[in-house]
Protein backbone atom coordinates (compact mmCIF):
# COMPACT_ATOMS: atom_id res chain seq x y z
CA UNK A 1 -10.79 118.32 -117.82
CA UNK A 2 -10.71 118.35 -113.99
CA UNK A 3 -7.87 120.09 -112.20
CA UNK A 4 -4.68 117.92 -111.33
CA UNK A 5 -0.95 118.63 -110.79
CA UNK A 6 -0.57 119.67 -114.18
CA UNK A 7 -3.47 122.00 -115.08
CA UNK A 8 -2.91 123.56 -111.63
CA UNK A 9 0.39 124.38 -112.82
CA UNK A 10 -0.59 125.71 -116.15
CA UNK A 11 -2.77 128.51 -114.22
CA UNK A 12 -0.29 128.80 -111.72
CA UNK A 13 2.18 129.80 -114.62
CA UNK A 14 -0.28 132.00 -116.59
CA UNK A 15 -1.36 134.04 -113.11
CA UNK A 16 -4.88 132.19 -112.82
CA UNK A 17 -5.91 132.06 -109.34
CA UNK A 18 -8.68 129.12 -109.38
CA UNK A 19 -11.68 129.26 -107.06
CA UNK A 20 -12.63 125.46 -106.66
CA UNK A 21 -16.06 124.55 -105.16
CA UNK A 22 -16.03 121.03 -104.86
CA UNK A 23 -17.90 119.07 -105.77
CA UNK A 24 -20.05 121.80 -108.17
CA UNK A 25 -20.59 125.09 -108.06
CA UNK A 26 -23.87 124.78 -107.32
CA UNK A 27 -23.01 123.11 -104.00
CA UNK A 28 -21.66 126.42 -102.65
CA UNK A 29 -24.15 128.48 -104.21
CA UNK A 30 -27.00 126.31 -102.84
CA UNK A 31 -24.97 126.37 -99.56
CA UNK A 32 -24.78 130.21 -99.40
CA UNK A 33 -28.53 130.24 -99.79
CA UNK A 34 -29.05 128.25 -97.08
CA UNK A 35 -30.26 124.94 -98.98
CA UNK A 36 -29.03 121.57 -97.38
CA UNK A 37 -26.28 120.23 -99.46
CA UNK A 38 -24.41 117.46 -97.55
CA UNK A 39 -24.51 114.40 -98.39
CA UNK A 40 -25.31 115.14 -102.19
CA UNK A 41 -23.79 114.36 -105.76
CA UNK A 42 -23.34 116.39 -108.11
CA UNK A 43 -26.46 115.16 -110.34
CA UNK A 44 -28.37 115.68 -107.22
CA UNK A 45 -27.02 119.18 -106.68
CA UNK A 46 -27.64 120.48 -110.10
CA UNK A 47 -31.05 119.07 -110.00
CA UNK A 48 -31.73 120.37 -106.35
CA UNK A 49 -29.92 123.88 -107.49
CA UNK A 50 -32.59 124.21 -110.68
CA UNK A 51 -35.53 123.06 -108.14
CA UNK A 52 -34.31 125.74 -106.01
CA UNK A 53 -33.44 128.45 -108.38
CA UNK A 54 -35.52 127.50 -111.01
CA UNK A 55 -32.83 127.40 -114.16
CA UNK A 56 -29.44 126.06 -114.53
CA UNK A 57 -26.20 127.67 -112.55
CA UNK A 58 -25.09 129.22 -115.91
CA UNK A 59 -28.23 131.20 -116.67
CA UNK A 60 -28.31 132.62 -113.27
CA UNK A 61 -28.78 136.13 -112.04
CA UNK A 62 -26.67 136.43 -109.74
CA UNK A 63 -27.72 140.07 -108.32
CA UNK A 64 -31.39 138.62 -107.65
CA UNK A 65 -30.30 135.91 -105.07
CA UNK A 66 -27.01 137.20 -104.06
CA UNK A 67 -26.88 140.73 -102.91
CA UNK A 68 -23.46 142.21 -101.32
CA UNK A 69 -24.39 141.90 -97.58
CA UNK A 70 -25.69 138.28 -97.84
CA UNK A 71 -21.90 137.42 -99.63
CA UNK A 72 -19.99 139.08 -97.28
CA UNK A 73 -22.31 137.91 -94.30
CA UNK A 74 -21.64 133.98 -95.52
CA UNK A 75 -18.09 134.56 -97.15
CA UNK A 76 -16.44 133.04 -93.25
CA UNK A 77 -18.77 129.97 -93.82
CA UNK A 78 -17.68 129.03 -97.18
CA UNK A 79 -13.77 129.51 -98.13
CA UNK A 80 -13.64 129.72 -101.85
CA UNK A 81 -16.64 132.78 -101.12
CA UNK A 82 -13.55 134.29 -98.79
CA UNK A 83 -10.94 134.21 -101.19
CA UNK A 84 -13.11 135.73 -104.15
CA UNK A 85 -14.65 138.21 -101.28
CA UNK A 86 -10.76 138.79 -100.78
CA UNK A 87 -9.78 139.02 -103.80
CA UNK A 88 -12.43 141.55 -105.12
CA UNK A 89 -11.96 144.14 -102.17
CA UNK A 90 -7.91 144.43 -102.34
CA UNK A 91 -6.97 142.18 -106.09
CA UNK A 92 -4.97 140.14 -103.57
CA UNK A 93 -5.75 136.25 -102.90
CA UNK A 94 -6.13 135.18 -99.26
């Protein structure tokens, strides 16, 4: 289920802020680690994201790659980082 007019308005309606990173999430985690990413699909992402990382974006931990200066540092670059940056620091969306 990708998001459209009418799932958007089911969160909308139930208070759920969604944080898209198009095209994967991978893409902007790859991207906040400095990995090239343009250019890529998404097969190509998750494969280049598990080369990189060395496991799936699910099994993850985040606190070994991602520590809070490096996310705030990078949260102008990438806008869905901004917004959950945001949201975090003051539980208000940007």
């Amino acid at each position: 289920m990708g998001w459209n007019d009418s799932t958007r308005k089911t969160a909308q309606k139930h208070g759920i802020l969604p944080l898209l990173c198009p095209p994967c999430l991978e893409a902007l985690l790859l991207g906040i680690a400095g990995a090239p990413v343009e250019g890529l699909n998404t097969d190509q992402l998750k494969n280049r994201f598990k080369h990189h990382f060395g496991c799936d974006a699910s099994a993850l931990s985040m606190p070994q790659h991602f520590n809070q200066a490096l996310i705030e540092q990078k949260a102008p670059d990438f806008p869905t980082l901004a917004k959950l940056v945001q949201l975090l620091k003051t539980g208000k969306a940007l």
